[in-house]
C-alpha atoms as a PDB file:
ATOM      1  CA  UNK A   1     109.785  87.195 116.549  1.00  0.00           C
ATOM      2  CA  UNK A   2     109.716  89.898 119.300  1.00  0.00           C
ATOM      3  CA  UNK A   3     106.485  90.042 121.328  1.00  0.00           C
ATOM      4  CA  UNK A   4     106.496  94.130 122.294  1.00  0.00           C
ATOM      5  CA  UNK A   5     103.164  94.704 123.180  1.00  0.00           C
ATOM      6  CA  UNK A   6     100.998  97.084 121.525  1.00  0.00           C
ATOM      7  CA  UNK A   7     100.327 100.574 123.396  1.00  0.00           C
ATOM      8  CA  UNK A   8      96.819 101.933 122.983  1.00  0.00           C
ATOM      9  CA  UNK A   9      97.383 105.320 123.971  1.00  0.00           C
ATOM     10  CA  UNK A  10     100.267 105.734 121.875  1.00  0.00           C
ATOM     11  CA  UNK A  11     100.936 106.924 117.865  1.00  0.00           C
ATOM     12  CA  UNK A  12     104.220 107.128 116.117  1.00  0.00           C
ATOM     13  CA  UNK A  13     104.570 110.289 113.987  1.00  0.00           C
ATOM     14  CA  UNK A  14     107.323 109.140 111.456  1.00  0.00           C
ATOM     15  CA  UNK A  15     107.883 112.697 109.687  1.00  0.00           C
ATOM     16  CA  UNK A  16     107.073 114.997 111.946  1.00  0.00           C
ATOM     17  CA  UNK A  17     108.222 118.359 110.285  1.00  0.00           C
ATOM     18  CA  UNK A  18     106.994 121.179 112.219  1.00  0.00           C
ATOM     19  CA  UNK A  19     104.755 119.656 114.301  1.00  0.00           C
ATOM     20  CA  UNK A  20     101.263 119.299 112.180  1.00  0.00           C
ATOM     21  CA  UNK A  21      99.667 115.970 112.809  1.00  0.00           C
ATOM     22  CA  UNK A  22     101.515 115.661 116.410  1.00  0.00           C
ATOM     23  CA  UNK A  23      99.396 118.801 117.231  1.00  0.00           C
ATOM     24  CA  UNK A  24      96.820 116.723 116.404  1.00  0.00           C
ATOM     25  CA  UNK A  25      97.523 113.575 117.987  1.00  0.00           C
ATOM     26  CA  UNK A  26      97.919 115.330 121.760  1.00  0.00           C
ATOM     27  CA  UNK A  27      94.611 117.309 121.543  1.00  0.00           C
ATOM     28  CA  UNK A  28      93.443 113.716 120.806  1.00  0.00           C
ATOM     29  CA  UNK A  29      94.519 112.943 123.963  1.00  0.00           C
ATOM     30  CA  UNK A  30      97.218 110.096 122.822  1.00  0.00           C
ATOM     31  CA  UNK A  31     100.964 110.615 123.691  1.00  0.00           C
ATOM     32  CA  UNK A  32     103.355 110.721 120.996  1.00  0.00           C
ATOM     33  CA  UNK A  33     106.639 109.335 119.965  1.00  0.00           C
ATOM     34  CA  UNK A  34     108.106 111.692 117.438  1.00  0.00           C
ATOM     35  CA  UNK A  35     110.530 111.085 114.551  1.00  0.00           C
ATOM     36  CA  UNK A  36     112.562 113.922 112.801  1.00  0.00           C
ATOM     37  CA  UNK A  37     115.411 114.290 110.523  1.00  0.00           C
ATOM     38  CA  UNK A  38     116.006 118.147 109.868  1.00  0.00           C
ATOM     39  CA  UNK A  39     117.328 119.751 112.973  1.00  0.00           C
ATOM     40  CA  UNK A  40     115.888 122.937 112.153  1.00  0.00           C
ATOM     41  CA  UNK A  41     112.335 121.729 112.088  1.00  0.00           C
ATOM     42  CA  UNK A  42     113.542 119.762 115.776  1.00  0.00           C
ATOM     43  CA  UNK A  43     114.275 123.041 117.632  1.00  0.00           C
ATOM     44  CA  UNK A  44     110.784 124.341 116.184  1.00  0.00           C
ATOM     45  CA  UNK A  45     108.957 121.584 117.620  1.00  0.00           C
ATOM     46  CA  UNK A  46     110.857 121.308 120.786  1.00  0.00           C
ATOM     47  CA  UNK A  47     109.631 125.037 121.487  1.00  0.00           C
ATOM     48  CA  UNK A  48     106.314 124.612 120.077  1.00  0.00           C
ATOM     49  CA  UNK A  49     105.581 121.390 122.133  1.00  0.00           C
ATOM     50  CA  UNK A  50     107.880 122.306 125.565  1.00  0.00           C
ATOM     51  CA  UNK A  51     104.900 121.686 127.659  1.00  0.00           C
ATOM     52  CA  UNK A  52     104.139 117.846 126.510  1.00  0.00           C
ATOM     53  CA  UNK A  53     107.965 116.844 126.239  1.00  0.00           C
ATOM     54  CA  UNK A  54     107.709 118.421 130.243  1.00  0.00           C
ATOM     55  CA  UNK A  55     105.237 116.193 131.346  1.00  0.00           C
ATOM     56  CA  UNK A  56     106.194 112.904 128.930  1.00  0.00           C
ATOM     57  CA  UNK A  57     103.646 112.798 126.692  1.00  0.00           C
ATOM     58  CA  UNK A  58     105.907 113.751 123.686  1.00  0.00           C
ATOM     59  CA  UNK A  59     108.977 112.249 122.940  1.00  0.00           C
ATOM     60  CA  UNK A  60     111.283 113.534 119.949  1.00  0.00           C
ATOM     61  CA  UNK A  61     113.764 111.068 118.194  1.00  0.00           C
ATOM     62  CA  UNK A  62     116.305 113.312 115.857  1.00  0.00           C
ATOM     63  CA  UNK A  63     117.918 111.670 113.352  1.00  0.00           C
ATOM     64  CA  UNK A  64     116.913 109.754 109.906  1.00  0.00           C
ATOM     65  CA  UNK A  65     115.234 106.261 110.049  1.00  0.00           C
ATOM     66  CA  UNK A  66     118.092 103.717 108.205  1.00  0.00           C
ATOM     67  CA  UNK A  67     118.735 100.115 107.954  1.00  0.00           C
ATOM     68  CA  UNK A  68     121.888  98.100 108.483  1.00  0.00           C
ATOM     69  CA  UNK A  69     124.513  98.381 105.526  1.00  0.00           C
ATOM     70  CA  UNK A  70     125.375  95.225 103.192  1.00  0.00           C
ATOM     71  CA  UNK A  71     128.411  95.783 105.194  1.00  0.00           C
ATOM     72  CA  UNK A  72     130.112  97.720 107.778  1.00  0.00           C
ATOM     73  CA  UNK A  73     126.931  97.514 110.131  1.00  0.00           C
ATOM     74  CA  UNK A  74     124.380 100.071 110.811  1.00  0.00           C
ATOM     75  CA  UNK A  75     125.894 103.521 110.115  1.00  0.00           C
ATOM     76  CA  UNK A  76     125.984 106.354 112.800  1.00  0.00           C
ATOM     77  CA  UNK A  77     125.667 108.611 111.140  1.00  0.00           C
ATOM     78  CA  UNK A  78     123.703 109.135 107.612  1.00  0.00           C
ATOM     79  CA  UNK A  79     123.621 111.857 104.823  1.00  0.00           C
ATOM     80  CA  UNK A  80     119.950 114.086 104.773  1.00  0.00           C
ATOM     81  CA  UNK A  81     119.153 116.336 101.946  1.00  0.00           C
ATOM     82  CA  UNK A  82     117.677 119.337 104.059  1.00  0.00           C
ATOM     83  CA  UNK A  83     115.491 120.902 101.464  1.00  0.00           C
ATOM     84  CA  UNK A  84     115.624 125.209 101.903  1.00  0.00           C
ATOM     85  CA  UNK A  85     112.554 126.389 100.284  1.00  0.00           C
ATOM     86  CA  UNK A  86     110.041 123.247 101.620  1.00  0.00           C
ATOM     87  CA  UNK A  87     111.039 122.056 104.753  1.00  0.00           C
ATOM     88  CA  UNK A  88     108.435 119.154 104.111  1.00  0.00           C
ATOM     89  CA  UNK A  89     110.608 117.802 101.467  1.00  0.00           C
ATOM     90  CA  UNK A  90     113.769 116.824 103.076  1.00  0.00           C
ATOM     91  CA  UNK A  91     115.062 113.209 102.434  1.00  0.00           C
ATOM     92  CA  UNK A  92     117.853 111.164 102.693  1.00  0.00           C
ATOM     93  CA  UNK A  93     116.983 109.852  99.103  1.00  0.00           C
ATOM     94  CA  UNK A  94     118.594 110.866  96.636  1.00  0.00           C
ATOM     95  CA  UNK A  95     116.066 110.802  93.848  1.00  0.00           C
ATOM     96  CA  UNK A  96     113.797 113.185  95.648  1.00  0.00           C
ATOM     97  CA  UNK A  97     116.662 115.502  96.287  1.00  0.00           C
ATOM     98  CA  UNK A  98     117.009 115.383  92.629  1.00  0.00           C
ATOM     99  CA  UNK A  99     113.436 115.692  92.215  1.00  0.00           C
ATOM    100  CA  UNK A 100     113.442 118.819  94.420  1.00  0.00           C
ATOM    101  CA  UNK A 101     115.862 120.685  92.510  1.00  0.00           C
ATOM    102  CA  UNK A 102     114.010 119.904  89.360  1.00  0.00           C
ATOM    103  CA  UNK A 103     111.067 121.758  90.805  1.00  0.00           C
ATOM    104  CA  UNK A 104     113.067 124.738  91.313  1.00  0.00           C
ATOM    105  CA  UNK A 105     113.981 123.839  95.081  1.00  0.00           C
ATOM    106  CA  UNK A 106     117.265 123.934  96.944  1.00  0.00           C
ATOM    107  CA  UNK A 107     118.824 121.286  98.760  1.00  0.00           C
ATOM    108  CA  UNK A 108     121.807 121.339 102.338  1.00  0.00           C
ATOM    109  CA  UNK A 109     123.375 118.564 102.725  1.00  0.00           C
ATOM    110  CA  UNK A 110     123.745 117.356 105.882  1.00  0.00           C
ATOM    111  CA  UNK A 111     124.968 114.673 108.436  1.00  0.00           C
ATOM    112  CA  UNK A 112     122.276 113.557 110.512  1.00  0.00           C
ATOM    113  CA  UNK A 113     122.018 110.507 113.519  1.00  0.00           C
ATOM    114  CA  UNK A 114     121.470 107.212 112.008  1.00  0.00           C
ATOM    115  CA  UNK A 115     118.257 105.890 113.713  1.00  0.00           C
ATOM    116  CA  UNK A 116     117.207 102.163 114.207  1.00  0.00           C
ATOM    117  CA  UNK A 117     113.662 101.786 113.837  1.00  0.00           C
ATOM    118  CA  UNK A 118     113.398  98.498 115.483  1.00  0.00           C
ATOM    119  CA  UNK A 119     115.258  99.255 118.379  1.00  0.00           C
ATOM    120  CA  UNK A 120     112.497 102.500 118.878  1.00  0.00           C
ATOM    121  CA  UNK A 121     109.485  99.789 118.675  1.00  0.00           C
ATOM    122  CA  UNK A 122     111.034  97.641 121.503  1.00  0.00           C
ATOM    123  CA  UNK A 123     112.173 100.649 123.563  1.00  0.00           C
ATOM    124  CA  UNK A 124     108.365 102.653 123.155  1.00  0.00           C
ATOM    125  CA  UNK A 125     105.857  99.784 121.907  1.00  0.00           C
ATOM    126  CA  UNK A 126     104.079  99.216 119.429  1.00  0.00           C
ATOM    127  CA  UNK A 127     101.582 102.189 118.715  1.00  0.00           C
ATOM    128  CA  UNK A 128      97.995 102.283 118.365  1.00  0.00           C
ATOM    129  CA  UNK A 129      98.334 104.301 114.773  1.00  0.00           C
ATOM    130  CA  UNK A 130     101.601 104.902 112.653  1.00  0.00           C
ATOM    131  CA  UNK A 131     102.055 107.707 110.506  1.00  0.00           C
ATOM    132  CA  UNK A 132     105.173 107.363 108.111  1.00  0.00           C
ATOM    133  CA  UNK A 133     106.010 110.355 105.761  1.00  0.00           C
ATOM    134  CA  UNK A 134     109.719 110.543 105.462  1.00  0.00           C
ATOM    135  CA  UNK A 135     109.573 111.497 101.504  1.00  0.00           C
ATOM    136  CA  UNK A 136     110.979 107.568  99.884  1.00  0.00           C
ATOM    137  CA  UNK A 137     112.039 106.276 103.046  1.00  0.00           C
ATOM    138  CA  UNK A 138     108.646 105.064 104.659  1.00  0.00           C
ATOM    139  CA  UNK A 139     109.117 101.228 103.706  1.00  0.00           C
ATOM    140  CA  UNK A 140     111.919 101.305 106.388  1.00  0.00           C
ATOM    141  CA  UNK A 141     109.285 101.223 108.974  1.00  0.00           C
ATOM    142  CA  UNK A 142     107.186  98.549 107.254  1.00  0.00           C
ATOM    143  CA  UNK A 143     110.183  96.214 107.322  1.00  0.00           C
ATOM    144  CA  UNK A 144     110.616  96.597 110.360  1.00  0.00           C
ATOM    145  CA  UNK A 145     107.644  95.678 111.685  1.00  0.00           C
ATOM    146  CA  UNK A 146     108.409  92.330 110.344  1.00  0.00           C
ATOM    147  CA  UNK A 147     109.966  91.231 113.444  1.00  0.00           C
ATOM    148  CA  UNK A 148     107.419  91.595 115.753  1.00  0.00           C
ATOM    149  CA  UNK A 149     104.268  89.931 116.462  1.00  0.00           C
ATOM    150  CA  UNK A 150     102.143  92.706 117.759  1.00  0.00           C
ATOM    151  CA  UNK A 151     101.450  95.181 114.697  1.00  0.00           C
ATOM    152  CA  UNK A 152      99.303  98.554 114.696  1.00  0.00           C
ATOM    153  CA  UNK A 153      95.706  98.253 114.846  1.00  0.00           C
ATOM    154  CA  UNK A 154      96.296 101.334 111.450  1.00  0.00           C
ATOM    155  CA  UNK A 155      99.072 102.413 109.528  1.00  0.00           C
ATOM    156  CA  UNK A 156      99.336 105.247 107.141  1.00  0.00           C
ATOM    157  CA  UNK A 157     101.774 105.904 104.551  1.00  0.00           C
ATOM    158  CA  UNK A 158     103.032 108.181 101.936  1.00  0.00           C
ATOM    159  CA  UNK A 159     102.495 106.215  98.819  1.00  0.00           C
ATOM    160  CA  UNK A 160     104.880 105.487  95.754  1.00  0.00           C
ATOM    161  CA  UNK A 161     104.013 107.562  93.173  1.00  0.00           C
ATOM    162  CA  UNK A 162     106.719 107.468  90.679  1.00  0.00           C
ATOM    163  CA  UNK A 163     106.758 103.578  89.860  1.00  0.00           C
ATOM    164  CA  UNK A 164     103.781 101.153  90.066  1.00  0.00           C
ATOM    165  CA  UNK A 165     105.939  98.291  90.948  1.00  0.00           C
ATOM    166  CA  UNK A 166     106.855  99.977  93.342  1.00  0.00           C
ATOM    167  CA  UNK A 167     103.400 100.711  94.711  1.00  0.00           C
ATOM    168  CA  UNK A 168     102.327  97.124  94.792  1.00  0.00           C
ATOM    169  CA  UNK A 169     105.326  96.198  96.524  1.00  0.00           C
ATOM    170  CA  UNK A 170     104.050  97.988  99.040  1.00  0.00           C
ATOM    171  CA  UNK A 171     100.661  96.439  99.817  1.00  0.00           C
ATOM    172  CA  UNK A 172     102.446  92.957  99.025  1.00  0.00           C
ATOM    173  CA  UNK A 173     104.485  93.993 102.099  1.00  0.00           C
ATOM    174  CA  UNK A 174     101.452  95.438 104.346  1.00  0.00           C
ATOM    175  CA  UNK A 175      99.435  92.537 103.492  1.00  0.00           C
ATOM    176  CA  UNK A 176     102.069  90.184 104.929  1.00  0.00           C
ATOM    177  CA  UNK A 177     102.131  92.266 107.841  1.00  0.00           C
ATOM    178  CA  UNK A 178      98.126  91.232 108.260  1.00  0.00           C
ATOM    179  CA  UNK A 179      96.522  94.231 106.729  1.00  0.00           C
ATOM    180  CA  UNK A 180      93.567  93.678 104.946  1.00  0.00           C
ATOM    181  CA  UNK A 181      91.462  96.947 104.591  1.00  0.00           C
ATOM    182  CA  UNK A 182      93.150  99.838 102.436  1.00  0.00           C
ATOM    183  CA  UNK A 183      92.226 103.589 101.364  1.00  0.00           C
ATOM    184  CA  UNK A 184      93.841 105.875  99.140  1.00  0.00           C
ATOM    185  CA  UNK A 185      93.301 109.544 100.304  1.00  0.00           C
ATOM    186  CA  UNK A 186      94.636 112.532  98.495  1.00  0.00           C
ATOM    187  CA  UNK A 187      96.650 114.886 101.388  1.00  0.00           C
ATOM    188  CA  UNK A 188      94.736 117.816  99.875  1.00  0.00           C
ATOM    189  CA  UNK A 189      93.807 118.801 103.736  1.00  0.00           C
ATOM    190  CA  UNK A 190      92.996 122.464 103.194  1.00  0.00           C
ATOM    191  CA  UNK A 191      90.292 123.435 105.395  1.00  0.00           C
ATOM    192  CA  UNK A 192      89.849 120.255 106.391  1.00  0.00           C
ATOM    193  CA  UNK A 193      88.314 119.972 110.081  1.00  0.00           C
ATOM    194  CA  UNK A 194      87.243 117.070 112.421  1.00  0.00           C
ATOM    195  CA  UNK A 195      85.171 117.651 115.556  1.00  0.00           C
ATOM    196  CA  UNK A 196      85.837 115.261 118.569  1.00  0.00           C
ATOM    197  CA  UNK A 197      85.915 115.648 122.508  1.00  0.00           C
ATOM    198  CA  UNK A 198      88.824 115.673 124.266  1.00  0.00           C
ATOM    199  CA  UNK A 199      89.784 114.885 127.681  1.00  0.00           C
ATOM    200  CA  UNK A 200      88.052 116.721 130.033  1.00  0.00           C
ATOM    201  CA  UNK A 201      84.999 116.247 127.482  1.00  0.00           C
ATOM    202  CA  UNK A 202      84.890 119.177 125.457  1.00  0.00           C
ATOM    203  CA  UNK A 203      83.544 119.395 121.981  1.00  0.00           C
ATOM    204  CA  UNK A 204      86.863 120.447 119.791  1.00  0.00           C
ATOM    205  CA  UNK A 205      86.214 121.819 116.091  1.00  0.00           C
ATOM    206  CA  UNK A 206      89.544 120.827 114.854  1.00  0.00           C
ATOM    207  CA  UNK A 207      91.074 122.308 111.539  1.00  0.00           C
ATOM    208  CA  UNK A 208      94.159 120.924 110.351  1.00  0.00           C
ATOM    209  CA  UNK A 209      97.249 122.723 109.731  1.00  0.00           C
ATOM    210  CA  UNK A 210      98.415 123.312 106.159  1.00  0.00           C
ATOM    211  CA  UNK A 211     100.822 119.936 105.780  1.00  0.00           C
ATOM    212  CA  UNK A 212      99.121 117.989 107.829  1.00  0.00           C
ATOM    213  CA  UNK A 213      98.238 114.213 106.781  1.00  0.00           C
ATOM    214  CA  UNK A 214      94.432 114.861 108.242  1.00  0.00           C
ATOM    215  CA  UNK A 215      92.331 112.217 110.407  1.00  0.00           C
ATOM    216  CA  UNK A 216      93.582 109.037 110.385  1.00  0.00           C
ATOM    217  CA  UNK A 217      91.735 105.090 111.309  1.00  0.00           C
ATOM    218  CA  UNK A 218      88.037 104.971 111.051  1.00  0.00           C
ATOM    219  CA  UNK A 219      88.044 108.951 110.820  1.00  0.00           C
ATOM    220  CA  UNK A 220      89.798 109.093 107.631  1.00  0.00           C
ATOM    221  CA  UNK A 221      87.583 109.968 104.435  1.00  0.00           C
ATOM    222  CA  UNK A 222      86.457 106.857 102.345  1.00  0.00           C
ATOM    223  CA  UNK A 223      85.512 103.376 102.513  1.00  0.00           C
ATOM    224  CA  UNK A 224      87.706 100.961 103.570  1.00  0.00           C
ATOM    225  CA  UNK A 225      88.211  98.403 100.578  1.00  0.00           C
ATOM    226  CA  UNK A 226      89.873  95.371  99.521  1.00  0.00           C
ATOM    227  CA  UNK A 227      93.983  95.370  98.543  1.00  0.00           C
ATOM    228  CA  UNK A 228      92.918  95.100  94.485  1.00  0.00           C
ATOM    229  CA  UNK A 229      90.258  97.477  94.805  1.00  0.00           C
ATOM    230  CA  UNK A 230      92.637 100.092  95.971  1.00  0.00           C
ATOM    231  CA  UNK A 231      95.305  99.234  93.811  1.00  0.00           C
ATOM    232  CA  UNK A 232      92.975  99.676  90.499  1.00  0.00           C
ATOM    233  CA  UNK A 233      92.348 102.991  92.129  1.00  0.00           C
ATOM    234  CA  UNK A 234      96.101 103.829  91.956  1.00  0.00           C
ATOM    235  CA  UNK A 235      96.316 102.883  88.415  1.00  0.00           C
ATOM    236  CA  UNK A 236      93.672 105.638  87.517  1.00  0.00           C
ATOM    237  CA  UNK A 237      95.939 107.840  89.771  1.00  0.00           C
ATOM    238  CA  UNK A 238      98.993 106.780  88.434  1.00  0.00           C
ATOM    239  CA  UNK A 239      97.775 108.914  84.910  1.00  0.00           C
ATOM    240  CA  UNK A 240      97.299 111.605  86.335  1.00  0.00           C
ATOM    241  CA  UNK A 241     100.810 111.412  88.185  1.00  0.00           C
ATOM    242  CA  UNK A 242     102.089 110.819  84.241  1.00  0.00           C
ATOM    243  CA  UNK A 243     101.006 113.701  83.093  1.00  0.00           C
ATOM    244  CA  UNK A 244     100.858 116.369  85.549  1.00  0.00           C
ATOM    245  CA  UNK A 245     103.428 114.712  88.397  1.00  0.00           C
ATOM    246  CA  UNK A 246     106.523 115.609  89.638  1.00  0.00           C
ATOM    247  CA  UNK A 247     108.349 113.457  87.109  1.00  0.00           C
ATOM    248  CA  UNK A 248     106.321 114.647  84.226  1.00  0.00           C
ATOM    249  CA  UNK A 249     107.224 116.259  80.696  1.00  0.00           C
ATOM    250  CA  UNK A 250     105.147 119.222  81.799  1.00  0.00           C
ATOM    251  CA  UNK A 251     106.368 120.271  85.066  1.00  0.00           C
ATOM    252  CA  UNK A 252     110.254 120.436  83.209  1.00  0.00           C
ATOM    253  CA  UNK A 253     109.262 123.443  81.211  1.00  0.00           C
ATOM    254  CA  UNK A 254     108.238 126.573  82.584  1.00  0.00           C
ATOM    255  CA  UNK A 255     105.277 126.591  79.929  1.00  0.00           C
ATOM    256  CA  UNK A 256     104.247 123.158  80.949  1.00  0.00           C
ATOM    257  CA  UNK A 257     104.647 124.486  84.994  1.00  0.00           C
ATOM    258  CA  UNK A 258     102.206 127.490  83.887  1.00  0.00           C
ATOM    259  CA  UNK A 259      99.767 124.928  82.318  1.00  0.00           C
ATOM    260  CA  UNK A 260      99.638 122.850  85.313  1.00  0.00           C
ATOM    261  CA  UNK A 261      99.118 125.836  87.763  1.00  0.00           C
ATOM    262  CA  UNK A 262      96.254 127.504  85.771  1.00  0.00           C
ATOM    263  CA  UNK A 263      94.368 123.277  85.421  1.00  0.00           C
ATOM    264  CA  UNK A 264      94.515 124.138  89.462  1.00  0.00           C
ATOM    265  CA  UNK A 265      94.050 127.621  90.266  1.00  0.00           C
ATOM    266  CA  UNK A 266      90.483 126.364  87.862  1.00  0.00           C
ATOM    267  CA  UNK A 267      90.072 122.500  89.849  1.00  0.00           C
ATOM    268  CA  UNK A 268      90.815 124.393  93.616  1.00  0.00           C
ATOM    269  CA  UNK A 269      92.975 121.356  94.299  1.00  0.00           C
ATOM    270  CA  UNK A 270      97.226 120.177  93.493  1.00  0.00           C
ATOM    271  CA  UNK A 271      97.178 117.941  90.379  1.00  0.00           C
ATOM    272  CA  UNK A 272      97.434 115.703  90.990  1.00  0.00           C
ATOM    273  CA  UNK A 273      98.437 115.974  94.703  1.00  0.00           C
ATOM    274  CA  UNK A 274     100.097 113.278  96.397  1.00  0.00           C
ATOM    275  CA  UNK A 275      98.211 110.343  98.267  1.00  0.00           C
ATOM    276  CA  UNK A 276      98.875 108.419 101.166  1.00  0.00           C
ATOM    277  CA  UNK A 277      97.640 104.644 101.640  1.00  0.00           C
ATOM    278  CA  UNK A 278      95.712 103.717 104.792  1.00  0.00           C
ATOM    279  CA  UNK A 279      95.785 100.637 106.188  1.00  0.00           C
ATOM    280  CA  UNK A 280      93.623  98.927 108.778  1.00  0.00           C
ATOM    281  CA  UNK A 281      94.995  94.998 110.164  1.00  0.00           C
ATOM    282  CA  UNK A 282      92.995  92.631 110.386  1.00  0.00           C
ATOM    283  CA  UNK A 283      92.926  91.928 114.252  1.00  0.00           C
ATOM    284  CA  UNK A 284      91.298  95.273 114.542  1.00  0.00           C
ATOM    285  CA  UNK A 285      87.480  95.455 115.230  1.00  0.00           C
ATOM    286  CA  UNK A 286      84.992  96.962 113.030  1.00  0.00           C
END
């Protein structure tokens, strides 16, 4: 088992689309290693954020997270569904890319650079916080983590939200990893705002962009619970993904897309939105 050590000042932003939670993460004051697929949203950010790739405090990794083939090796390059009407949705899975055009979306395919998770964690450390929302692919980064003996003191991830097995799967896997505290928050982050001080010790009102996965470790909204607690809380969840989610009988007709969109314009929130599951190990203090 590798023995990278952990880096306090540093979060991995697994997904980083145009640049919303990395924003974040730097007027936090923490550098940031960066990880993005869609070389259109890479030029953005590499504009956007010229100042902190300048002085090292941001560091962009193009290319999709993958895992060595049953055979052949790991791949150099690998294909990546660059979705034209949400950037947010791009994927190298091809369910969501079917997904996507069910919901009326349109999909380039593209080659992208194969990228090797494990080999980032040894080259960078292990980070303080990991964000992973790569639409289907976050359990990449989960397995990988398997190898090393250091592990973040809190994770965040996009949750399954299709299949339940599927979801459990995934704490079985965080739980081996030594996680033992768990939140499901809905990524509904609309006006959503945190005040903190940053460096030189100035009070901050911070509202987070429209995309963004919001505050994350003991800032995130909620109690922190136990793994069955949270996983009852999905099964509630789960119903409304079964009727109103992306895989539903509703959103396939346009009636049943009408329905769904006057339930929210009348809730002021997505039904049912999509959740991410925070984690918190169990070597990290209260």
């Amino acid at each position: 088992m590798k023995t990278t050590p952990n880096v306090s000042t540093l979060i991995y932003d697994v997904g980083m689309n145009t640049g919303q939670d990395t924003d974040y993460y730097l007027k936090r004051g923490f550098n940031v290693v960066a990880f993005e697929a869609d070389p259109n949203n890479v030029g953005f950010c590499r504009q956007r954020f010229a100042d902190e790739i300048e002085n090292g405090r941001l560091k962009i990794v193009e290319g999709a997270i993958t895992e060595n083939r049953t055979s052949g090796g790991f791949p150099e390059k690998v294909k990546f569904y660059q979705n034209m009407d949400h950037p947010l949705w791009g994927s190298t899975s091809e369910d969501f890319a079917a997904r996507n055009e069910v919901l009326g979306t349109t999909n380039n395919v593209i080659e992208v650079d194969a990228v090797d998770f494990r080999e980032c964690l040894e080259e960078y450390g292990i980070p303080y916080y990991l964000k992973a929302d790569i639409v289907g692919d976050e359990i990449l980064c989960l397995r990988a983590l398997r190898e090393f003996q250091n592990k973040p003191e809190y994770i965040s991830i996009r949750s399954e939200k299709v299949i339940f097995k599927k979801l459990k799967k995934e704490f079985k896997l965080l739980e081996e990893l030594g996680y033992d505290r768990f939140k499901a928050v809905q990524q509904d982050v609309t006006d959503w705002h945190i005040n903190f001080q940053d460096l030189p010790g100035v009070s901050i009102d911070y509202i987070f962009e429209e995309g963004a996965s919001g505050p994350f470790g003991e800032d995130s909204p909620g109690d922190w619970k136990k793994k069955d607690d949270v996983i009852n809380e999905y099964r509630r969840i789960f119903k409304f993904y079964w009727l109103f989610g992306d895989y539903s009988y509703l959103i396939q007709t346009e009636k049943g897309k009408e329905f769904i969109a006057q339930l929210e314009r009348f809730a002021r929130r997505p039904l049912p939105g999509w959740y991410d599951t925070h984690a918190k190990h169990s070597s990290a203090l209260d």
